[in-house]
Protein backbone atom coordinates (compact mmCIF):
# COMPACT_ATOMS: atom_id res chain seq x y z
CA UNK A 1 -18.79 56.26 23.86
CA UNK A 2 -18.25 52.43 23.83
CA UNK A 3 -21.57 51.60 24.30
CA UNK A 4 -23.15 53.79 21.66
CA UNK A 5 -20.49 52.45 19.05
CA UNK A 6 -21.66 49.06 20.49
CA UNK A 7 -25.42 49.86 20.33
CA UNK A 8 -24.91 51.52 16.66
CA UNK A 9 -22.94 48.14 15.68
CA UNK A 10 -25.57 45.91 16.91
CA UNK A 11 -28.61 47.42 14.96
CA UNK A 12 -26.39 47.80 11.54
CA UNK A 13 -25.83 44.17 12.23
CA UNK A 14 -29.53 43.75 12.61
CA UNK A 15 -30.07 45.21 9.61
CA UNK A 16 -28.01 43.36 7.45
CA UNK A 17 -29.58 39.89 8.62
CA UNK A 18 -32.89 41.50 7.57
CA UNK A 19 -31.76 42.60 4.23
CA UNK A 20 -29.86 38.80 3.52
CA UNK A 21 -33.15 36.81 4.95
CA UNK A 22 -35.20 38.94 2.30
CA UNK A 23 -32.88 37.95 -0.43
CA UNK A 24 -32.44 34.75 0.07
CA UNK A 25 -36.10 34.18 0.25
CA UNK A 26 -36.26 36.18 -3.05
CA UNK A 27 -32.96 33.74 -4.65
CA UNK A 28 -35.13 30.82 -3.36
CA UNK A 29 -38.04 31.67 -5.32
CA UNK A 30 -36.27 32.65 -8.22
CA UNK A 31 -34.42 29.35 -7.86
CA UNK A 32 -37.52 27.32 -7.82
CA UNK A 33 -39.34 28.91 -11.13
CA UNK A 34 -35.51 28.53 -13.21
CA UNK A 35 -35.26 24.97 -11.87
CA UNK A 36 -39.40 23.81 -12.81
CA UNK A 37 -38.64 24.94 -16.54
CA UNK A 38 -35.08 23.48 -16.94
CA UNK A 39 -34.50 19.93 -17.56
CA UNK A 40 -32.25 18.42 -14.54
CA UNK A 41 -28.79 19.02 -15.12
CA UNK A 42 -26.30 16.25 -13.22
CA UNK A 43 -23.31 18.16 -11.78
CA UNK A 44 -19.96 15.24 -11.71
CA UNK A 45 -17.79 17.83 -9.94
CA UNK A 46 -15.91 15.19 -8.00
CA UNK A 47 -16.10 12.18 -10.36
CA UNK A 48 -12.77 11.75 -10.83
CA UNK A 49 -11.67 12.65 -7.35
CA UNK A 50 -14.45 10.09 -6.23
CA UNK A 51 -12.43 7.51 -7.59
CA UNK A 52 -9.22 7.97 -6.18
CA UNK A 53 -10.77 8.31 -3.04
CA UNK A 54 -12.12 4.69 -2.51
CA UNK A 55 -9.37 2.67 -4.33
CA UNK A 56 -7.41 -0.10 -2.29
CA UNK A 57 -4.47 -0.50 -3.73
CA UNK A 58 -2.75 -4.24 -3.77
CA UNK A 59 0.97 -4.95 -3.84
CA UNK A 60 3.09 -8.30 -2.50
CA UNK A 61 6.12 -8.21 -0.70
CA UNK A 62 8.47 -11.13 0.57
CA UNK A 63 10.34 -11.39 3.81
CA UNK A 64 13.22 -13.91 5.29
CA UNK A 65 12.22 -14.86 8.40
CA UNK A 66 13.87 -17.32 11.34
CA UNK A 67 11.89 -20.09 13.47
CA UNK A 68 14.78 -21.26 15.43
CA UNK A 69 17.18 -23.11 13.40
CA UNK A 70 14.47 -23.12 10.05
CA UNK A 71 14.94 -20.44 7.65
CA UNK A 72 11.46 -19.45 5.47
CA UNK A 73 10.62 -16.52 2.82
CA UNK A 74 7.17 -15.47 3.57
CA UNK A 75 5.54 -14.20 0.56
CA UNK A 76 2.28 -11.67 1.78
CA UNK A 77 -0.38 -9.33 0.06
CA UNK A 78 -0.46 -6.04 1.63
CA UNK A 79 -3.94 -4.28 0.94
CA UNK A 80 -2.98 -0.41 1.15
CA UNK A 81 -6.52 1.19 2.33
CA UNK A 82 -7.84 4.85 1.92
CA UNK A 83 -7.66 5.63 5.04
CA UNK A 84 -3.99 4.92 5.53
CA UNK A 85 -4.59 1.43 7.37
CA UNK A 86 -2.55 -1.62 5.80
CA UNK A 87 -4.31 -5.42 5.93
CA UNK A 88 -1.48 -8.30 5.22
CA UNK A 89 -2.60 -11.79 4.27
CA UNK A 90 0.21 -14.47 4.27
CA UNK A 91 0.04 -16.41 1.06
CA UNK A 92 2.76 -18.70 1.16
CA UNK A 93 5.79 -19.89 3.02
CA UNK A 94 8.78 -21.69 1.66
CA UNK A 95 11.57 -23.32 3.63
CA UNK A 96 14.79 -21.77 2.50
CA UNK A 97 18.52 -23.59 3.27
């Protein structure tokens, strides 16, 4: 019984991918004879999203820090990039008390 169920699902399957190929080869055509009398249309779907995506964003934070006895405030640029990596650059240190 389980292998004529089996058998019976494997040709329906067959046919199916028979019928799809067909149609797709039919959308295809169809596809091609809309698209040679239609100006190009440009589709911005993710424009916006595009964007976001690829910004760095740029901020500057200050910390105290101790070399032995010497006390500085360390001034840095933090680049904050897409892909949730950080780059600091030290821009300037001052000598504090």
């Amino acid at each position: 019984m389980k292998k004529l169920l089996a058998i019976a699902l494997t040709l329906a399957s067959f046919g199916l991918l028979g019928s799809s190929e067909a149609s797709a080869a039919t959308s295809a055509v169809t596809f091609e004879t809309a698209s040679a009398s239609a100006a190009p249309q440009w589709q911005n779907r993710n424009r916006r999203n595009r964007s976001y995506r690829s910004r760095v964003r740029t901020y500057q934070t200050s910390r105290i820090v101790r070399y032995g006895r010497r006390t500085y405030r360390e001034t840095y640029q933090v680049r904050a990039l897409p892909n949730g990596r950080t780059q600091t650059t030290l821009i300037s240190r001052v000598r504090i008390a």
